[in-house]
Protein backbone atom coordinates (compact mmCIF):
# COMPACT_ATOMS: atom_id res chain seq x y z
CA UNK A 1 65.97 -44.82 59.72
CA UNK A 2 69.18 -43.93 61.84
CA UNK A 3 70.73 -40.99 61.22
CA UNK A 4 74.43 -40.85 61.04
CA UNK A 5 76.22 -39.52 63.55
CA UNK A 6 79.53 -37.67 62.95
CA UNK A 7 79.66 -37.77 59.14
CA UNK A 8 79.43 -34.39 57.44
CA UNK A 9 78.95 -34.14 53.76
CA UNK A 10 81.68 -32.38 52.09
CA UNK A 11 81.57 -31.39 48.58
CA UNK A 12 84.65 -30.48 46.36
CA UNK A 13 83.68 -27.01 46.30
CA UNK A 14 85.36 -25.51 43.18
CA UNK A 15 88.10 -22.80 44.73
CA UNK A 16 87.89 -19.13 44.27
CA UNK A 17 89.48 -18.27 40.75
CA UNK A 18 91.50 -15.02 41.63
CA UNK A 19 91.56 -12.62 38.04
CA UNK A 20 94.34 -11.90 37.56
CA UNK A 21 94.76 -8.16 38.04
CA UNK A 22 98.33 -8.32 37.44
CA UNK A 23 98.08 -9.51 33.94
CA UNK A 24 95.39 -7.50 33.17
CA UNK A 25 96.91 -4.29 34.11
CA UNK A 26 100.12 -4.96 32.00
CA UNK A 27 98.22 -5.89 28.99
CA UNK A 28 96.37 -2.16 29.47
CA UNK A 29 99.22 -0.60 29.83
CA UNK A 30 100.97 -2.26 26.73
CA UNK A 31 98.32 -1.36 24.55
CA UNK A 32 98.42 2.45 25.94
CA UNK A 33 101.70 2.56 25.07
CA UNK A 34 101.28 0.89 21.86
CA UNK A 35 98.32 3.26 21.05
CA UNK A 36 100.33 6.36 21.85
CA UNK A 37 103.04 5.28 19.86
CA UNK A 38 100.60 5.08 16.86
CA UNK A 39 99.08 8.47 17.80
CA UNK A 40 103.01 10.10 17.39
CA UNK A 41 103.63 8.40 14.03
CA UNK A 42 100.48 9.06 12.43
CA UNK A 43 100.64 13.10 13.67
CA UNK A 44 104.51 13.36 12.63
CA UNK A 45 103.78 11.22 9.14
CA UNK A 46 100.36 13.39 8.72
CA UNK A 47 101.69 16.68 7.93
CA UNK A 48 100.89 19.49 5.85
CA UNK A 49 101.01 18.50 2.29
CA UNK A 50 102.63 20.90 0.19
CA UNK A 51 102.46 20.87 -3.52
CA UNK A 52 105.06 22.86 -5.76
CA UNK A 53 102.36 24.35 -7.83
CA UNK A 54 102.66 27.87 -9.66
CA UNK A 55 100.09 29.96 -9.54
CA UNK A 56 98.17 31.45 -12.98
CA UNK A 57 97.58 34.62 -11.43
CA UNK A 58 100.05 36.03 -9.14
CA UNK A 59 98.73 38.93 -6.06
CA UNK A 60 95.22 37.60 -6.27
CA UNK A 61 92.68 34.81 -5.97
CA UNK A 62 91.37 33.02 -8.67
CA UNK A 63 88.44 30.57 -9.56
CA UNK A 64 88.99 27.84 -11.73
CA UNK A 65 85.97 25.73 -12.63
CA UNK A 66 86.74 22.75 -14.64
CA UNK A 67 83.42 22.60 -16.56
CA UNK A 68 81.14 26.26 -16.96
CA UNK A 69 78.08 25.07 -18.93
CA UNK A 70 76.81 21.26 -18.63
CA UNK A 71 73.90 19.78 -20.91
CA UNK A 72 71.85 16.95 -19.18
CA UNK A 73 69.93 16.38 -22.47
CA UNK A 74 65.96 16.19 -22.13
CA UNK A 75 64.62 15.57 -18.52
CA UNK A 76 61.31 14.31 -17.42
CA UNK A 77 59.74 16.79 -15.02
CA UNK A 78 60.60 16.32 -11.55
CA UNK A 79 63.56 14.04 -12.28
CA UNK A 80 66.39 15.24 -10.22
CA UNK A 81 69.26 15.54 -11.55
CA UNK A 82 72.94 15.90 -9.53
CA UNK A 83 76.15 17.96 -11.17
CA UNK A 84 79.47 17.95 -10.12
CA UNK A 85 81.91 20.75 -10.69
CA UNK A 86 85.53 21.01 -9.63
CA UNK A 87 86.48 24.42 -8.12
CA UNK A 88 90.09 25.03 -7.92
CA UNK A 89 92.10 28.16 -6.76
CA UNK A 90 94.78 28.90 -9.14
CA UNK A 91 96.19 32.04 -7.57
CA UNK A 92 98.21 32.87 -4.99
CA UNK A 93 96.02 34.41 -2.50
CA UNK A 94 93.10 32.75 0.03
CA UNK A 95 89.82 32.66 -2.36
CA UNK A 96 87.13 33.54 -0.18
CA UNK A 97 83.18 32.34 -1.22
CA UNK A 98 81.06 35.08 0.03
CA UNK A 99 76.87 34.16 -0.35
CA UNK A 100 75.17 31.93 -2.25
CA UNK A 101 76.47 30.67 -5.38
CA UNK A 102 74.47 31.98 -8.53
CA UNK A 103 73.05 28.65 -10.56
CA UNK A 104 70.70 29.62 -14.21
CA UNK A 105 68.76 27.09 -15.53
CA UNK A 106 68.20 27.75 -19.42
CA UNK A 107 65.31 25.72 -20.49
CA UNK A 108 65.14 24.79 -24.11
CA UNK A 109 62.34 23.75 -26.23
């Protein structure tokens, strides 16, 4: 065998791909815009909600509960069973909750 002299193999080596930085930092900078934009509508469309609602009782708080006494019917033993009430303020001053809410169970026969 004779070896060639002079000839160098040359492959089509595939060419650097730049990324493109450019593009990539206007397309983060869009969308920071675009998500601080959001951020100022949803804050200035999210206010305080006020309702024009008069109060039962005026100079005090007041608890409203929209159900006092609930019968579940007969219950197998260690069936658990989950309530619901609705509390509601309907006076004019902050109601404050102060310990743990009193619950009586009245067994019947």
């Amino acid at each position: 065998m004779t070896k060639k002299q002079g000839f160098k193999s040359t492959r089509n080596s595939p060419q650097k791909r730049q990324f493109p930085w450019l593009w990539l930092a206007i397309a983060g900078a869009v969308l920071l815009v675009a998500g601080g934009l959001g951020l100022i509508w949803a804050s200035s469309s999210s206010g305080v909600v006020t309702l024009d609602v008069t109060p039962e009782v005026t100079g005090a708080p007041r608890l409203a509960v929209n159900q006092e006494v609930i019968d579940e019917g007969y219950v197998k033993l260690d069936n658990t069973i989950r309530t619901t009430f609705r509390l509601r303020n309907v006076g004019n001053q902050p109601l404050h909750i102060l310990g743990e809410p009193v619950v009586e169970l009245v067994e019947g026969c």
